[in-house]
N, C-alpha and C. Protein backbone atom coordinates (compact mmCIF):
# COMPACT_ATOMS: atom_id res chain seq x y z
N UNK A 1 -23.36 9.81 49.25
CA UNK A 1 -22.91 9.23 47.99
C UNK A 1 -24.12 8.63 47.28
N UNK A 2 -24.39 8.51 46.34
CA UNK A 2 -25.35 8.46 45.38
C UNK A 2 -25.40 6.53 44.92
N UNK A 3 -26.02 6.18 44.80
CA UNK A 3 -26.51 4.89 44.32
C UNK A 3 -27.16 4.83 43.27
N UNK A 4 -26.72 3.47 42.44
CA UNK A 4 -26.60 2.87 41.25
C UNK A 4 -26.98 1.50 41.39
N UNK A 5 -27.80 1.36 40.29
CA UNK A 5 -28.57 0.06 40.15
C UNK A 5 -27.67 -0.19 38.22
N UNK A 6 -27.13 -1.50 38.69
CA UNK A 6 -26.54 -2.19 37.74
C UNK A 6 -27.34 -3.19 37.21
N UNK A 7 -28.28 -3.33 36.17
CA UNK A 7 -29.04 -4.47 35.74
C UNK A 7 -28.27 -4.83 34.54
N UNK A 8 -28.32 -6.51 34.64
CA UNK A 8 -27.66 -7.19 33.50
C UNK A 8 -28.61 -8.16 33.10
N UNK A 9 -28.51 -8.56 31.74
CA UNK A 9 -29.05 -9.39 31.09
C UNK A 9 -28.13 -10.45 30.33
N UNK A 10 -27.85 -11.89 30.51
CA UNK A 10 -27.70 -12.78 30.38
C UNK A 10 -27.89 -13.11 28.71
N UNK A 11 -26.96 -12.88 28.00
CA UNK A 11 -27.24 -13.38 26.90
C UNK A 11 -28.00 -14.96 26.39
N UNK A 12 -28.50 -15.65 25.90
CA UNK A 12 -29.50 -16.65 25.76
C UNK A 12 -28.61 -17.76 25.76
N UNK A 13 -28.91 -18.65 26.25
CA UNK A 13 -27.70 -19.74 26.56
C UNK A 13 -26.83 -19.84 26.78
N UNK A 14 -26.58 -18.94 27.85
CA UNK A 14 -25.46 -18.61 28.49
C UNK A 14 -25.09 -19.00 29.97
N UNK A 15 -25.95 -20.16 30.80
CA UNK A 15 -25.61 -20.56 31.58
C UNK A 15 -24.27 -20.99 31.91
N UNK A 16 -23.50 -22.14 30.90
CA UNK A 16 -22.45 -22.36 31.25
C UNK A 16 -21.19 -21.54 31.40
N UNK A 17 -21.62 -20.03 30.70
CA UNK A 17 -20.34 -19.08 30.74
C UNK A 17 -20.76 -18.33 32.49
N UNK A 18 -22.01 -18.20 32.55
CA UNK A 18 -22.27 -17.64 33.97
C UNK A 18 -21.41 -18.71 34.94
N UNK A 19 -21.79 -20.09 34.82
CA UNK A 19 -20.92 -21.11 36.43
C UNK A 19 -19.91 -20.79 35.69
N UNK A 20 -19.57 -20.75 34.48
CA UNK A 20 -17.76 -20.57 34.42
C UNK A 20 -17.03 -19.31 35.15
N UNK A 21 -17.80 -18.49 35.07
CA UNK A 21 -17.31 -16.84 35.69
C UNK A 21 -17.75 -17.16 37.08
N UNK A 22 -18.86 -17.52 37.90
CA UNK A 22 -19.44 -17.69 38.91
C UNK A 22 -18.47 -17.59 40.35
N UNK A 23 -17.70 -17.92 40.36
CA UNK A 23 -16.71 -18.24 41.36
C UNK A 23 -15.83 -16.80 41.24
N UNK A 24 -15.53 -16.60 40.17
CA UNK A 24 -14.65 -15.51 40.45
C UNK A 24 -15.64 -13.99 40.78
N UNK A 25 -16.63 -14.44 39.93
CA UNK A 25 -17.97 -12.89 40.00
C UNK A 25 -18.10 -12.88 41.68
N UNK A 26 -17.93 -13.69 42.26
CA UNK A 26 -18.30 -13.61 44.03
C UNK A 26 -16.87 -13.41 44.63
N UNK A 27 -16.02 -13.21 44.07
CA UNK A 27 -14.57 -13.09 44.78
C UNK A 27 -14.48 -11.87 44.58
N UNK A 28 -15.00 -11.31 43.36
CA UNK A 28 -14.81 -9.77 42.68
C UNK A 28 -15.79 -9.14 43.82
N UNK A 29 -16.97 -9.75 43.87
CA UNK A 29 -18.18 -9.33 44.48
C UNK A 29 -17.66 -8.58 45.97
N UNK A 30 -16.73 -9.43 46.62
CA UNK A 30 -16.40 -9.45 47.97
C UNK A 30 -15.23 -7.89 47.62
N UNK A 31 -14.67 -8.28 46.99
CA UNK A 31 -13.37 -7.11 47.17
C UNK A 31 -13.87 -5.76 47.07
N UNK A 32 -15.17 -5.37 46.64
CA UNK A 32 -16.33 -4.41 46.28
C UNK A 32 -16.71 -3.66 48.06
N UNK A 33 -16.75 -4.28 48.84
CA UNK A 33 -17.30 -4.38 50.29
C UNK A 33 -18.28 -3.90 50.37
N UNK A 34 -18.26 -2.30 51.54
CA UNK A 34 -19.55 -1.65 51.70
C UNK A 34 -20.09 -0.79 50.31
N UNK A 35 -19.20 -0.77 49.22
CA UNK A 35 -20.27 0.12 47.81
C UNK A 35 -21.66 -1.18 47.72
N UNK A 36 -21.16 -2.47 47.96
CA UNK A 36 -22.07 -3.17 47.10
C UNK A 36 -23.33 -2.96 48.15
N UNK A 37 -24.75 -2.53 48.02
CA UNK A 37 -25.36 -2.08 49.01
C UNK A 37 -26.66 -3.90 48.59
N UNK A 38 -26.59 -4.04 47.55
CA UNK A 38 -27.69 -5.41 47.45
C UNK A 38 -26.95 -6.07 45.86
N UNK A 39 -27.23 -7.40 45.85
CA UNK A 39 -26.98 -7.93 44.68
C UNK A 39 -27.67 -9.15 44.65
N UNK A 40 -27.32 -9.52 43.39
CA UNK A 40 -28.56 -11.27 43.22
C UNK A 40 -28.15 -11.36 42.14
N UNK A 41 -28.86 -12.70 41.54
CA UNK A 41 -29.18 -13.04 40.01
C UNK A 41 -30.48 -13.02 39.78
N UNK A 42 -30.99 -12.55 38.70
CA UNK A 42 -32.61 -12.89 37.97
C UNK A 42 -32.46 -13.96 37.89
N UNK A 43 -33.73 -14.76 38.29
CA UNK A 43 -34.18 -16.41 37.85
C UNK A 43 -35.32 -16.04 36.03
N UNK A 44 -34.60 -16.82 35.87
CA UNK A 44 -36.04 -17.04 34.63
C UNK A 44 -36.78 -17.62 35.03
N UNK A 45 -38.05 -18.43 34.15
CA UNK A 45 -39.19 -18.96 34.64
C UNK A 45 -38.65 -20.67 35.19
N UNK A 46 -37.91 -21.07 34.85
CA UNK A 46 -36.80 -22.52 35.35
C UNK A 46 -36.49 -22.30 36.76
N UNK A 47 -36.40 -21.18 36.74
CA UNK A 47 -35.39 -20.87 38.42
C UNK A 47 -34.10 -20.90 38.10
N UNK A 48 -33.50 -20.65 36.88
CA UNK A 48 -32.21 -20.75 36.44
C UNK A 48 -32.05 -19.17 36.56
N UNK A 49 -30.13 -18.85 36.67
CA UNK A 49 -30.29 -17.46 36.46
C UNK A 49 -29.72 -17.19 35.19
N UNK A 50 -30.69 -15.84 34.94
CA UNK A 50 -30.14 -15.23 33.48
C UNK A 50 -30.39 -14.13 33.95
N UNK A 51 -29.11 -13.63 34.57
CA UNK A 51 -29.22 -12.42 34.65
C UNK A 51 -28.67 -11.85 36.59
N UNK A 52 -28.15 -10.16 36.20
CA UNK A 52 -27.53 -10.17 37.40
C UNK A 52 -28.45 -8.08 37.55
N UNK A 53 -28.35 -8.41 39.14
CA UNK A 53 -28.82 -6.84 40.04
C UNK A 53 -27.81 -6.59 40.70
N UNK A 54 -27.46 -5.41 40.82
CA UNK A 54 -26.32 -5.06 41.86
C UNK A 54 -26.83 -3.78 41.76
N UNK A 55 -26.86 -3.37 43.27
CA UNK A 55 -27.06 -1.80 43.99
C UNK A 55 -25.96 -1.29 44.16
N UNK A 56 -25.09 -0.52 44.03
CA UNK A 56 -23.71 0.13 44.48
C UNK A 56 -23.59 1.72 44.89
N UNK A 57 -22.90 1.46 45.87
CA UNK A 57 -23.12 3.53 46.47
C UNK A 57 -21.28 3.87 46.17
N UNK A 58 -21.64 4.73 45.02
CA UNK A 58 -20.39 4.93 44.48
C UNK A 58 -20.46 6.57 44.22
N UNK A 59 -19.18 6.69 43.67
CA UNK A 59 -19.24 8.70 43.75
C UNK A 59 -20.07 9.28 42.68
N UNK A 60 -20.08 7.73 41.24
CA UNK A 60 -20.76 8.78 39.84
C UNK A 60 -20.74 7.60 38.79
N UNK A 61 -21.67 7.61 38.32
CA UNK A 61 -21.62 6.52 36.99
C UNK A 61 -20.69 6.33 36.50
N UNK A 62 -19.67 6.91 36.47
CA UNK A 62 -18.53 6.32 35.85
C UNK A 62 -17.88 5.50 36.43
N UNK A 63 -18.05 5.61 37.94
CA UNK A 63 -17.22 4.52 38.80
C UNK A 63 -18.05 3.37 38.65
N UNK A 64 -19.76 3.59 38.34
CA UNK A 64 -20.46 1.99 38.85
C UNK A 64 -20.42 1.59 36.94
N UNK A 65 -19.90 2.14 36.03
CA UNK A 65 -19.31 2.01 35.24
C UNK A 65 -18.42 1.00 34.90
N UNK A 66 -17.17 1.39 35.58
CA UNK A 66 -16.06 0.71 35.80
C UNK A 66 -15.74 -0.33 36.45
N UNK A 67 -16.86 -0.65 37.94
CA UNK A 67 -16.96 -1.31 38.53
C UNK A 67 -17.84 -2.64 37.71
N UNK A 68 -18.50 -2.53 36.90
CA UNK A 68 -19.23 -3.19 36.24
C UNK A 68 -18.08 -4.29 35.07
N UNK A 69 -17.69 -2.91 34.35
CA UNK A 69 -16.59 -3.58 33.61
C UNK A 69 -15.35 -4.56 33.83
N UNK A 70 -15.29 -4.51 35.33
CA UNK A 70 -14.09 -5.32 36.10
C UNK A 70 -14.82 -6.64 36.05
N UNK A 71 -15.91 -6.32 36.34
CA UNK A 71 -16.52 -8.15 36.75
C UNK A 71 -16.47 -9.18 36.02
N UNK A 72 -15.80 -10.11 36.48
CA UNK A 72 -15.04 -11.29 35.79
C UNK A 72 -16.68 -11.64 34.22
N UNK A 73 -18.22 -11.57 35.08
CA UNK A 73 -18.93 -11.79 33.96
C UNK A 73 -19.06 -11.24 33.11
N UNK A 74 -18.84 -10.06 33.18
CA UNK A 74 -18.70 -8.67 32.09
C UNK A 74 -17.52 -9.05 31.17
N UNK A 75 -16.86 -9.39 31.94
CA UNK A 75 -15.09 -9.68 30.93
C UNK A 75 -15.33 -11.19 30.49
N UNK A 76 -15.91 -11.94 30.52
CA UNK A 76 -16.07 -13.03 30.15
C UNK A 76 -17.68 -12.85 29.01
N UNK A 77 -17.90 -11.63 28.84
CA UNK A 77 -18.92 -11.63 28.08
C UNK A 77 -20.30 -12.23 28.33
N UNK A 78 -20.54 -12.23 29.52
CA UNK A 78 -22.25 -12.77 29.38
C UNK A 78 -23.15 -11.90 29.53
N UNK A 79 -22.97 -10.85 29.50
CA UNK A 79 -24.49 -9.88 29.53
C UNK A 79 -24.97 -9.51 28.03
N UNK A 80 -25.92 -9.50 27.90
CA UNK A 80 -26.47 -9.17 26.31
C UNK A 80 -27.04 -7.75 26.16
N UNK A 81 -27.42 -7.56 27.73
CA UNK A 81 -27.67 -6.29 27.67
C UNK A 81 -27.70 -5.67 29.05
N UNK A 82 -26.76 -4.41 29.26
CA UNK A 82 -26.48 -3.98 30.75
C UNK A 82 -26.99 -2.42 30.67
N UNK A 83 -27.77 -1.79 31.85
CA UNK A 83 -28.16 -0.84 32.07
C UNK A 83 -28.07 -0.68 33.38
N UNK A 84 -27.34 0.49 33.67
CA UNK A 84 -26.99 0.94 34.91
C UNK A 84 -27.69 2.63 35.36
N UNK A 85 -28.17 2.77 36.18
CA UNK A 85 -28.79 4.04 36.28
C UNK A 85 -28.88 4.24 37.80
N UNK A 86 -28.31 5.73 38.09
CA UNK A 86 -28.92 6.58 38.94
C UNK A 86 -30.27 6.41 39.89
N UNK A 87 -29.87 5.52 41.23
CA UNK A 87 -31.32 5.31 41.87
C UNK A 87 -31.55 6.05 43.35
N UNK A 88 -32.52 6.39 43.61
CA UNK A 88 -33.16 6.44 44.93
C UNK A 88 -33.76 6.14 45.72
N UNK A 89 -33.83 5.72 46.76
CA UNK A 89 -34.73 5.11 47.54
C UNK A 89 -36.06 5.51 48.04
N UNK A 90 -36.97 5.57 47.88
CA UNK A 90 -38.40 6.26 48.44
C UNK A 90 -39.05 5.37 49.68
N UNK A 91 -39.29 4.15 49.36
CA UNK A 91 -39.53 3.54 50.25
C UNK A 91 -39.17 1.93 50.96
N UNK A 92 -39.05 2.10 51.89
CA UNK A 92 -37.68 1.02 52.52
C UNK A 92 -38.85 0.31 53.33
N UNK A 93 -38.78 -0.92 52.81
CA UNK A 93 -39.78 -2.05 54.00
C UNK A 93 -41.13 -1.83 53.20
N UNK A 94 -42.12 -2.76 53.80
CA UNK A 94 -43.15 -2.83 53.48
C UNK A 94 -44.43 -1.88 54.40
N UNK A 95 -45.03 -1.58 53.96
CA UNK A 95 -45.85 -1.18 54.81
C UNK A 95 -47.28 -1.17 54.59
């Protein structure tokens, strides 16, 4: 199954809508299980987050699509700008 990198961008003063969604974005997060393969928030230069990563092994962009669109932050409007794309892995660990 193919993997998808979900990058979001945090519209600009949008912290308080992120802790407002926050609680439910990790409940959504969980019901996701083994697709979700990595996730986080971007820190800005504060260490605040603006902004969200999610890896997902799903059948086809339309599902990490859809899966995107469910998320309580997506439906609550805080991304300003979301790009999701088709990824591969080349190299795993450091070496």
């Amino acid at each position: 199954m193919p993997l998808y990198v979900i990058s979001c961008v945090d519209k600009p003063d949008s912290l308080q809508v992120r802790m407002g969604a926050r609680e439910a974005h990790l409940a959504y997060a969980k019901t996701l299980g083994d697709k979700v393969k990595l996730g986080g928030p971007f820190l800005d230069e504060a260490g605040q987050m603006a902004g969200t990563l999610i890896i997902v092994e799903v059948e086809s962009l339309d599902e990490a699509k859809a899966l995107n669109a469910a998320d309580p932050y997506a439906k609550a409007g805080l991304f300003e700008h979301v790009d999701i794309r088709a990824y591969r892995i080349t190299l795993n660990g450091l070496t």
